[in-house]
Protein backbone atom coordinates (compact mmCIF):
# COMPACT_ATOMS: atom_id res chain seq x y z
CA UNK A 1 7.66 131.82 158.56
CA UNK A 2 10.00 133.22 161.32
CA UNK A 3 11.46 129.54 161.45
CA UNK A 4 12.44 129.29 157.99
CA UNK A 5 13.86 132.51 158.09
CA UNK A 6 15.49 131.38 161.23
CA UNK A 7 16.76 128.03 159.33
CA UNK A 8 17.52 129.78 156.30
CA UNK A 9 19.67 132.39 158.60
CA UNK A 10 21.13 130.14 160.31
CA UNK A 11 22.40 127.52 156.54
CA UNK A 12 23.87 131.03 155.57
CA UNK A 13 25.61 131.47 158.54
CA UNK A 14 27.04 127.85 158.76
CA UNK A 15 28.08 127.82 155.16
CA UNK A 16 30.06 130.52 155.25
CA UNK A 17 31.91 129.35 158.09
CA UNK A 18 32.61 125.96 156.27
CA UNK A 19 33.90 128.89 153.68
CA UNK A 20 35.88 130.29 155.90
CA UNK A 21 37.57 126.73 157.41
CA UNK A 22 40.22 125.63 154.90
CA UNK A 23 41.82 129.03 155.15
CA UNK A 24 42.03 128.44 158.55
CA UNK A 25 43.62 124.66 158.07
CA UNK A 26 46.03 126.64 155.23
CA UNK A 27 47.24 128.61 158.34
CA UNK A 28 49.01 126.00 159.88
CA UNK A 29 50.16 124.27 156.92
CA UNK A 30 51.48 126.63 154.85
CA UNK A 31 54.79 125.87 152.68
CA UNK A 32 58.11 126.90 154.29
CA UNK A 33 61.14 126.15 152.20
CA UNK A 34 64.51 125.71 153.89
CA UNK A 35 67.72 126.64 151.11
CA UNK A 36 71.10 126.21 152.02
CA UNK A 37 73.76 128.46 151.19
CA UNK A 38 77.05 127.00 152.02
CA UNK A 39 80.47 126.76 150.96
CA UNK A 40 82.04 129.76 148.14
CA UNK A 41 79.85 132.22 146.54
CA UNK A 42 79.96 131.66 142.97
CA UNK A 43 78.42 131.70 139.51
CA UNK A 44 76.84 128.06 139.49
CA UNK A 45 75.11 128.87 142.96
CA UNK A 46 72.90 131.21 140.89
CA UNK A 47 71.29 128.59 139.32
CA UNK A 48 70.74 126.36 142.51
CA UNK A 49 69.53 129.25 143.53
CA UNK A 50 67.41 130.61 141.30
CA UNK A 51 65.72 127.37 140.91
CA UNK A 52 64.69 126.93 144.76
CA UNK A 53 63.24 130.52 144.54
CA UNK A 54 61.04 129.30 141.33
CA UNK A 55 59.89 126.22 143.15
CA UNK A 56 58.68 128.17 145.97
CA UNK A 57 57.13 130.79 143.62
CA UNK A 58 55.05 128.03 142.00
CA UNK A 59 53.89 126.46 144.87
CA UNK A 60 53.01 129.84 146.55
CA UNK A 61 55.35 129.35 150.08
CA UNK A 62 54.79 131.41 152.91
CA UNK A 63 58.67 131.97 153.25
CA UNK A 64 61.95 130.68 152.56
CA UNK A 65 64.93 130.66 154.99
CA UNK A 66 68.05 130.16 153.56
CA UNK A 67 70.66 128.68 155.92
CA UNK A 68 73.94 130.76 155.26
CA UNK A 69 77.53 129.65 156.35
CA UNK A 70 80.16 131.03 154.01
CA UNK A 71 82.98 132.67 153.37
CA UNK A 72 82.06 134.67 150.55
CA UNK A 73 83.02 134.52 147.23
CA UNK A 74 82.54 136.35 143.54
CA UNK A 75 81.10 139.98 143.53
CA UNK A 76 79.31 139.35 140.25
CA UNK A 77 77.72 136.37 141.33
CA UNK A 78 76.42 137.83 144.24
CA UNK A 79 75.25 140.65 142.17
CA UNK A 80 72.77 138.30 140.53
CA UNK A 81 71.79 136.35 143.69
CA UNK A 82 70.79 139.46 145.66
CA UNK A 83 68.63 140.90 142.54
CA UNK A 84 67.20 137.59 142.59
CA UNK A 85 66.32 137.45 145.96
CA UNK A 86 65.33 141.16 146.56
CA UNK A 87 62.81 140.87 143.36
CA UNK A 88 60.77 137.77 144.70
CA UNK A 89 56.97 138.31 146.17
CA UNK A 90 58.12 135.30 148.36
CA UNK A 91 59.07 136.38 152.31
CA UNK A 92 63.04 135.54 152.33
CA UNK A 93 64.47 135.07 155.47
CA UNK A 94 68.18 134.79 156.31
CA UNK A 95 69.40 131.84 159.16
CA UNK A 96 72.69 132.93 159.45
CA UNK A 97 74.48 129.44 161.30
CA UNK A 98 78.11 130.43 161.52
CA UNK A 99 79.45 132.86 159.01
CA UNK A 100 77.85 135.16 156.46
CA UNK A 101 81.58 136.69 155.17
CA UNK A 102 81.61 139.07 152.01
CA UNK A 103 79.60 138.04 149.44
CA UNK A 104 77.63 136.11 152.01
CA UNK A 105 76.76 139.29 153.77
CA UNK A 106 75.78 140.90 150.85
CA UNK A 107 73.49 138.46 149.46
CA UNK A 108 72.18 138.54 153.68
CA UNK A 109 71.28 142.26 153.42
CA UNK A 110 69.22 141.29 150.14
CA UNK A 111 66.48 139.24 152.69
CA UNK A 112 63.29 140.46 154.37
CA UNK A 113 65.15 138.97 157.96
CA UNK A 114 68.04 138.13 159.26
CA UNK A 115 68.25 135.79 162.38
CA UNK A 116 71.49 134.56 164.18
CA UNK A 117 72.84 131.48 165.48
CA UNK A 118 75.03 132.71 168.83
CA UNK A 119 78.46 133.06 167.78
CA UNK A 120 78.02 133.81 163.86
CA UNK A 121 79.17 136.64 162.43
CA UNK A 122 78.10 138.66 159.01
CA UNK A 123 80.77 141.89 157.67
CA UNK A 124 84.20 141.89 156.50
CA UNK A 125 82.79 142.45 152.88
CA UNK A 126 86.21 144.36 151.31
CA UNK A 127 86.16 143.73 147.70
CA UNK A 128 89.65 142.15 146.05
CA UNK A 129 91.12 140.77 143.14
CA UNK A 130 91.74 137.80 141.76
CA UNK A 131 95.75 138.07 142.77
CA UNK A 132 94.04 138.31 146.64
CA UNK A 133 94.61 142.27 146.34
CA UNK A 134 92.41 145.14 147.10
CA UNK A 135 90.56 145.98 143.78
CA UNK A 136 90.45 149.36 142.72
CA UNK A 137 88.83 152.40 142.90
CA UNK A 138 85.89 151.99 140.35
CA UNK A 139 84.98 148.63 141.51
CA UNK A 140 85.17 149.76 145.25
CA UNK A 141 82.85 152.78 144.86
CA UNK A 142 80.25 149.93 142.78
CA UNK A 143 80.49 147.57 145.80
CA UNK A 144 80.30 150.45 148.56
CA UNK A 145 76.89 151.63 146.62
CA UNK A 146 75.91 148.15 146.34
CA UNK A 147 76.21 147.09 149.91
CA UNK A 148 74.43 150.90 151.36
CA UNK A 149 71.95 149.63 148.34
CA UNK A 150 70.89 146.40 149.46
CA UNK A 151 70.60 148.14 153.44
CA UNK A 152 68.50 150.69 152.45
CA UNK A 153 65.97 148.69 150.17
CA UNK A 154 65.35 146.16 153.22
CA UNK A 155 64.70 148.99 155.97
CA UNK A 156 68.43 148.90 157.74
CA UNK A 157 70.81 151.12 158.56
CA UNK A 158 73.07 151.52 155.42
CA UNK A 159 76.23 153.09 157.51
CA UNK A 160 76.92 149.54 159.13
CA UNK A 161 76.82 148.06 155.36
CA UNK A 162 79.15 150.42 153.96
CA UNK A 163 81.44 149.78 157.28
CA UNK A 164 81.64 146.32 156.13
CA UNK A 165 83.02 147.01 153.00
CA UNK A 166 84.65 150.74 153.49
CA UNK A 167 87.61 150.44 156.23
CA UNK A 168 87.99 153.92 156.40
CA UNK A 169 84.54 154.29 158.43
CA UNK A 170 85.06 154.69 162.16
CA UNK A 171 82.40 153.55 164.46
CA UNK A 172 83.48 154.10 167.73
CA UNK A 173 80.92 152.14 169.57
CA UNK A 174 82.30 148.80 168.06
CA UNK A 175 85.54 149.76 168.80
CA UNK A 176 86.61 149.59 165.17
CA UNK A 177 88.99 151.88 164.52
CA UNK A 178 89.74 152.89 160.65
CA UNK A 179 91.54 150.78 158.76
CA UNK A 180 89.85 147.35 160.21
CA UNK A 181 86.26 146.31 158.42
CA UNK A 182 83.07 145.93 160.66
CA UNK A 183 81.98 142.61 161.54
CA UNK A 184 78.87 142.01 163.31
CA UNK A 185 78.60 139.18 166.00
CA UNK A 186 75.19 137.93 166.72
CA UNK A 187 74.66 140.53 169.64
CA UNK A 188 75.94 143.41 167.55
CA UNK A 189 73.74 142.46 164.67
CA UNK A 190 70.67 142.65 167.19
CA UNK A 191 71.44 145.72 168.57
CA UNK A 192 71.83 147.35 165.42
CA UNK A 193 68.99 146.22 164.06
CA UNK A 194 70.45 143.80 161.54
CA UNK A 195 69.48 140.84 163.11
CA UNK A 196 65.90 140.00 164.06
CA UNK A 197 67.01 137.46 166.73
CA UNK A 198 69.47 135.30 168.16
CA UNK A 199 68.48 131.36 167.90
CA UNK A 200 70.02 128.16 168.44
CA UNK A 201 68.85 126.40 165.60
CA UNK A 202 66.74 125.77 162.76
CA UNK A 203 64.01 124.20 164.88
CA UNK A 204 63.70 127.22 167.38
CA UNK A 205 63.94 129.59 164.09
CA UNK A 206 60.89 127.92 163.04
CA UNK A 207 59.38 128.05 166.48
CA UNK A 208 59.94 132.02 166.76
CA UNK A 209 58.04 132.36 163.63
CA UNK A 210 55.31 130.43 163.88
CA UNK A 211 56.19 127.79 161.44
CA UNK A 212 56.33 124.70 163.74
CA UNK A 213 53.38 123.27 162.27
CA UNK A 214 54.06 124.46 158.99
CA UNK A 215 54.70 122.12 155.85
CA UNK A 216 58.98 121.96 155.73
CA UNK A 217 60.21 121.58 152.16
CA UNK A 218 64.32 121.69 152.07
CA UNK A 219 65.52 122.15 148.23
CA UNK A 220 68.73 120.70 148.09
CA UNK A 221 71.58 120.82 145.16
CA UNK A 222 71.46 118.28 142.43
CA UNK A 223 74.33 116.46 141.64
CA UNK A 224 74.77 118.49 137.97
CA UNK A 225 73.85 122.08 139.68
CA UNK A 226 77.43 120.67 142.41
CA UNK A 227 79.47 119.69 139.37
CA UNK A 228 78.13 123.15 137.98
CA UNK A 229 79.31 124.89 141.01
CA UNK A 230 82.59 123.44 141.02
CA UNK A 231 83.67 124.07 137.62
CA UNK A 232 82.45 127.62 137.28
CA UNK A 233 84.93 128.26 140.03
CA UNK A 234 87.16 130.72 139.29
CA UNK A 235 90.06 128.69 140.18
CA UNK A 236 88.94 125.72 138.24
CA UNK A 237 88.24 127.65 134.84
CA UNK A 238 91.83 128.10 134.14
CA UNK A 239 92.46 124.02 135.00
CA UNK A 240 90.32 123.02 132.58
CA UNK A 241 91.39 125.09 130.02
CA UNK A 242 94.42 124.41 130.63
CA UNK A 243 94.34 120.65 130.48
CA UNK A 244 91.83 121.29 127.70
CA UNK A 245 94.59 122.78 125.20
CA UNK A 246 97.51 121.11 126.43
CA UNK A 247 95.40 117.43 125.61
CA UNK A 248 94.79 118.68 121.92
CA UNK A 249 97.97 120.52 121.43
CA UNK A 250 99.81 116.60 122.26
CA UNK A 251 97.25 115.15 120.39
CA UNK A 252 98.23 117.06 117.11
CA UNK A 253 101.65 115.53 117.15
CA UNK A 254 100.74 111.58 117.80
CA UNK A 255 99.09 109.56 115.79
CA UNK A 256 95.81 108.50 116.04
CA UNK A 257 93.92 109.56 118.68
CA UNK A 258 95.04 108.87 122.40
CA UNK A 259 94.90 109.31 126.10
CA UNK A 260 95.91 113.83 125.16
CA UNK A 261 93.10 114.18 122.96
CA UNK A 262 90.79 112.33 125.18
CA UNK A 263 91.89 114.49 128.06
CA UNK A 264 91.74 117.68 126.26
CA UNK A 265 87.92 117.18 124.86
CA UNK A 266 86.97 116.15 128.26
CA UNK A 267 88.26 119.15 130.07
CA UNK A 268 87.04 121.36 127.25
CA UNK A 269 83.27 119.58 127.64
CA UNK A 270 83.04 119.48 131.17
CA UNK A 271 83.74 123.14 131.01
CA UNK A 272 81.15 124.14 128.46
CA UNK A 273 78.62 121.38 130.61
CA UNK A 274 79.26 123.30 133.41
CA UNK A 275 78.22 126.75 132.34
CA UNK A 276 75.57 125.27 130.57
CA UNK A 277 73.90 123.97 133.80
CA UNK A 278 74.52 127.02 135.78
CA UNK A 279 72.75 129.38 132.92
CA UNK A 280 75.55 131.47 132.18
CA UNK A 281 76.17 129.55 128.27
CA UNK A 282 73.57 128.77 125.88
CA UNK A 283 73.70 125.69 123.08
CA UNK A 284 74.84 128.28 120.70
CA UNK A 285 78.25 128.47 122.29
CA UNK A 286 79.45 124.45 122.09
CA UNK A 287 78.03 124.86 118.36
CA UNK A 288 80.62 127.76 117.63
CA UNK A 289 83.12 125.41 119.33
CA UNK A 290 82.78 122.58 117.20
CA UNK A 291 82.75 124.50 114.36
CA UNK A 292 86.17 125.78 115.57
CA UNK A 293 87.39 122.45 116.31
CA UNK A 294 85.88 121.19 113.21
CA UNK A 295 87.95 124.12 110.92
CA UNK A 296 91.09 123.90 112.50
CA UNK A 297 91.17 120.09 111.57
CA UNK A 298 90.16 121.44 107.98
CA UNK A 299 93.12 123.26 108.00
CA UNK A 300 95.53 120.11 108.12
CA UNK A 301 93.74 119.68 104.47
CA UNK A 302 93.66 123.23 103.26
CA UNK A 303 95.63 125.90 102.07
CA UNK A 304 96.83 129.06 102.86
CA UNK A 305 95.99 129.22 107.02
CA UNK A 306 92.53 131.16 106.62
CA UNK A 307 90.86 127.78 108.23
CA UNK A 308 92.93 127.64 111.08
CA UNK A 309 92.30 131.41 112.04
CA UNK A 310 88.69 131.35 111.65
CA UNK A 311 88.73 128.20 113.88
CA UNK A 312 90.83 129.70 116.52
CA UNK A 313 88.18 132.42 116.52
CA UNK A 314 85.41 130.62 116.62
CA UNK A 315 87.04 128.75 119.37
CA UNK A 316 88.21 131.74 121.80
CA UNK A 317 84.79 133.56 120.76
CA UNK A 318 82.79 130.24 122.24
CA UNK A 319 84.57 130.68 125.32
CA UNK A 320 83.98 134.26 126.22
CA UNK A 321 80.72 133.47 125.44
CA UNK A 322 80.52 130.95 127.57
CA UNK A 323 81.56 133.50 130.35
CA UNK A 324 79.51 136.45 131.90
CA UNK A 325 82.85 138.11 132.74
CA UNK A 326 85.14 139.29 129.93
CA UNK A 327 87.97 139.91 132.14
CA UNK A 328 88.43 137.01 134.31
CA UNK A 329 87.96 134.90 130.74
CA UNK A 330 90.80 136.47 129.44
CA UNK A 331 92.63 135.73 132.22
CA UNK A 332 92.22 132.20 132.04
CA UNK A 333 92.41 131.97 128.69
CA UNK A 334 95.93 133.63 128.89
CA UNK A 335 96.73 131.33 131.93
CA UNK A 336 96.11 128.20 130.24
CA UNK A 337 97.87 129.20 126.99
CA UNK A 338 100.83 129.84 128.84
CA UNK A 339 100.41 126.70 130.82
CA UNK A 340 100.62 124.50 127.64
CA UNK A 341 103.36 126.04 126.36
CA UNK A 342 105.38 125.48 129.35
CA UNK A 343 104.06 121.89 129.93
CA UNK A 344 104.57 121.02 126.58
CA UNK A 345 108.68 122.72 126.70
CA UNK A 346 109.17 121.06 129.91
CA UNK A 347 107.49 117.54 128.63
CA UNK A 348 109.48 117.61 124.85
CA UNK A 349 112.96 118.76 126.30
CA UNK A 350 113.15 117.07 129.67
CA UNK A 351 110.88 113.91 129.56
CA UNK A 352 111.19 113.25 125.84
CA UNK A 353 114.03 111.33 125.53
CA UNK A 354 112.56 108.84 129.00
CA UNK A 355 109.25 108.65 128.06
CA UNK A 356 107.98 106.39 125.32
CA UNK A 357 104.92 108.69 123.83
CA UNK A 358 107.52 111.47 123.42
CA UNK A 359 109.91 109.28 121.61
CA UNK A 360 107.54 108.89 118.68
CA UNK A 361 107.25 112.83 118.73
CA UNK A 362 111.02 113.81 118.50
CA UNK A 363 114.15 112.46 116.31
CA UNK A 364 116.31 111.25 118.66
CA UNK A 365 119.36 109.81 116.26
CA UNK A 366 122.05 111.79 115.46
CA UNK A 367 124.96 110.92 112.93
CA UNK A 368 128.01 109.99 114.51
CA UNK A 369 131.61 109.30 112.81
CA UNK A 370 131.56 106.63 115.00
CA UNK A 371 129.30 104.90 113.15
CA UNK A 372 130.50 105.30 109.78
CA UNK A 373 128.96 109.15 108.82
CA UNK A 374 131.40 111.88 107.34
CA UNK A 375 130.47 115.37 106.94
CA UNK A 376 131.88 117.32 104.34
CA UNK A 377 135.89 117.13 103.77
CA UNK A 378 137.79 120.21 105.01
CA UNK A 379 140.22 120.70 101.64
CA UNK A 380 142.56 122.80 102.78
CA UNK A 381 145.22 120.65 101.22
CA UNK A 382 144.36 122.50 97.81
CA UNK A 383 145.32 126.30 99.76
CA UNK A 384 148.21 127.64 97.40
CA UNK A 385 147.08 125.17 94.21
CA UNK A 386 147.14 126.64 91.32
CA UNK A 387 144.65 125.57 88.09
CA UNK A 388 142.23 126.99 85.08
CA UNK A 389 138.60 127.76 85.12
CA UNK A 390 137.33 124.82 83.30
CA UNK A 391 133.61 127.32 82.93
CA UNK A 392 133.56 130.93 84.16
CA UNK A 393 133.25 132.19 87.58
CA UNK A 394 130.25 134.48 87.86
CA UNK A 395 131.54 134.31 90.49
CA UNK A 396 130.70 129.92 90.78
CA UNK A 397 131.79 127.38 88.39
CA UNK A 398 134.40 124.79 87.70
CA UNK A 399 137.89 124.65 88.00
CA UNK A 400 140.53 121.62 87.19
CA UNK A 401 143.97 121.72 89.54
CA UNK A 402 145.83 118.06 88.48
CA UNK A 403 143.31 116.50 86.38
CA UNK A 404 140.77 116.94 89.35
CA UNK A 405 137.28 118.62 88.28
CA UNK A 406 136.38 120.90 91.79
CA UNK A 407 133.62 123.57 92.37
CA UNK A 408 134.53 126.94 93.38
CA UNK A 409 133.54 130.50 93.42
CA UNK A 410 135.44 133.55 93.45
CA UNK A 411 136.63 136.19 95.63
CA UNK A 412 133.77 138.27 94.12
CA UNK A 413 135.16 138.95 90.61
CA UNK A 414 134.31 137.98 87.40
CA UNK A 415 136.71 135.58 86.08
CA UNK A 416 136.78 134.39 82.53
CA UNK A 417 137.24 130.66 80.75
CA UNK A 418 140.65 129.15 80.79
CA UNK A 419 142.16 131.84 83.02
CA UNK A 420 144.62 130.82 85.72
CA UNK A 421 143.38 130.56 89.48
CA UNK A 422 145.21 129.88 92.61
CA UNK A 423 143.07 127.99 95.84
CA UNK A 424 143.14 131.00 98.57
CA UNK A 425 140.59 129.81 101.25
CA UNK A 426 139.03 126.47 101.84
CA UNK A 427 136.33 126.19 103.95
CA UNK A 428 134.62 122.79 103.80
CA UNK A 429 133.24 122.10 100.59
CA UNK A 430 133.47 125.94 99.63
CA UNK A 431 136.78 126.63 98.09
CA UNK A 432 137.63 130.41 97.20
CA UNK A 433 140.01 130.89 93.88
CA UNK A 434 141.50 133.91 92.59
CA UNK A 435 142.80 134.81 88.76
CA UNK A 436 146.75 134.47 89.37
CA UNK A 437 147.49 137.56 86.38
CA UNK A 438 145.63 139.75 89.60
CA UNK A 439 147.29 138.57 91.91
CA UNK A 440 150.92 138.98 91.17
CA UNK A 441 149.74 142.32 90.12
């Protein structure tokens, strides 16, 4: 009995150590995924983003390290990609490998860790304008609170945040006096506690943490989320919508449709394609703009304008749709607007009469007396004439001077039937009588 009890024991024992095996094995391969961030901050890197962070979420990674060198970029975006970031259950881990400027350091401060290459540098996070300009007061005291914000929630010591944003802190031990923003070299970051280590690379990262023998999954961009990311720039916005009206505006006045129109739709599409793929538009917006395009063409064929404003609506209402920023939309918008009207000035006065499309647009002839054309006849030959009102003057009608039937009006006055005028002004084909019985009076 004490043998089976023994064996039995002893099955138990090994069975739950077979139990206990694969969580072992899971150890050392565990999921790691590796993210760059790279290049400007803006809206389409949200949806890179924010894709990578699913994929890791559904296959339940251990971590994910993003690999940071930028510059910074838009406030808003970064908004979203730090709430993104700070709300996943995954570990995120920041490799900062050159730069993490701005935005950059922003989204940094939203991570579980921050590591260092040597040299890099995160800070210099002052919030501007789109003219380059420091932005004002409102929008600095959101970003200040933001930056302490994301400091705070990940265990760090918010003054150093807001010093990258706020130039009037002074922190003497960096020898940054006021009026210069804090940025935080690799050494500095350490020794504030910003930084969890300096490493060379991403190999040695991975080596500090444990993840050598880890399974390495690196989420790269997709060609549509690039073209996203380039077209939601704020830079290119206005381009495209500016090549976008100027191609239909050309197109109304050509015939058929052409190289303009094909232009314009294209810029207008990529547009709409592009904040389609980075999340920020929905289908709903390129249906309201073909229903704008769609009744402003109905307005060639229908009366009384109604058409053409409800499809200008519909138009400028799919756009700021399109757009999680009211502000910088209506900037564009007004920048391309005035863009096409000065392209299309410059092309219709200056190129019109050289190039060939324009030529169909504009009438170029003119009516020379050199080739036969006479304006009216300046009659001042008939100054001093004296006649009758063939019809009264009220004060237009008829007069005869030497058998000749002529059209005139009078000085004003009434003048009846048969009464006798005299020719006082002649002005091309107006001639101006008056009744002679008032004038020698």
């Amino acid at each position: 009995m004490r043998i089976r009890r023994g064996i039995t024991i002893f099955a138990f024992i090994f069975a739950f150590i077979l139990t206990l095996a694969p969580f072992k094995g899971d150890a050392k391969n565990e999921v790691i995924y590796v993210v760059p961030i790279s290049e400007t901050v803006e809206k389409g890197m949200f949806a890179f983003l924010n894709r990578a962070v699913q994929t890791a979420e559904e296959e339940h990674a251990s971590a994910i390290i993003f690999e940071m060198d930028t510059p910074g970029g838009a406030v808003d975006a970064a908004g979203k990609i730090g709430k993104l970031l700070s709300s996943t259950k995954v570990k995120t881990i920041t490799f900062i490998n050159k730069q993490a400027l701005s935005a950059g350091a922003y989204i940094s401060l939203n991570t579980d860790e921050i590591y260092m290459a040597p040299g890099s540098t995160m800070g210099a996070a002052a919030i501007i304008n789109g003219d380059g300009n420091t932005a004002g007061k409102k929008a600095e005291s959101y970003w200040f609170a933001a930056m302490e914000g994301a400091a705070k929630q990940t265990k760090r010591t918010p003054i150093y945040a807001r010093a990258m944003a706020d130039e009037s802190i002074h922190l003497p031990e960096f020898n940054a006096p006021r009026g210069q923003l804090l940025t935080l070299g690799s050494e500095d970051a350490l020794k504030v506690g910003y930084s969890k280590g300096t490493v060379n690379n991403l190999e040695e990262l991975l080596d500090k943490l444990d993840y050598s023998h880890s399974e390495i999954r690196t989420v790269d961009e997709s060609f549509a989320e690039k073209i996203a990311r380039f077209i939601t720039h704020p830079v290119i916005i206005p381009i495209l919508l500016s090549i976008g009206s100027l191609g239909l505006v050309l197109e109304l006045y050509s015939p058929g449709f052409g190289i303009p129109g094909f232009m314009g739709l294209s810029a207008l599409l990529l547009f709409f394609y592009g904040h389609l793929v980075a999340g920020l538009a929905g289908y709903e917006t390129i249906i309201l703009f073909v229903i704008g395009i769609g009744l402003i063409i109905a307005e060639f064929f229908l009366p009384g304008g109604i058409a053409g404003i409800l499809g200008l609506a519909a138009i400028l209402g799919s756009l700021f749709l399109a757009s999680d920023n009211i502000i910088h939309m209506g900037i564009s918008i007004l920048i391309a607007i005035s863009v096409s009207i000065l392209a299309s000035i410059l092309m219709i006065k200056v190129f019109g009469r050289k190039m060939k499309i324009f030529r169909k647009l504009i009438l170029t002839d003119s009516t020379k007396t050199e080739q036969g054309y006479v304006s009216n006849k300046n009659r001042l030959e008939l100054i001093g004439l004296e006649g009758y009102a063939l019809t009264a003057l009220r004060p237009s009608g008829t007069i005869v001077i030497e058998d000749e039937r002529i059209d005139a009006v009078s000085e004003g006055a009434f003048i009846l039937k048969d009464a006798k005028v005299r020719v006082v002004k002649a002005e091309g084909s107006r001639i101006v009588v008056r009744e002679i019985q008032k004038l020698d009076k």
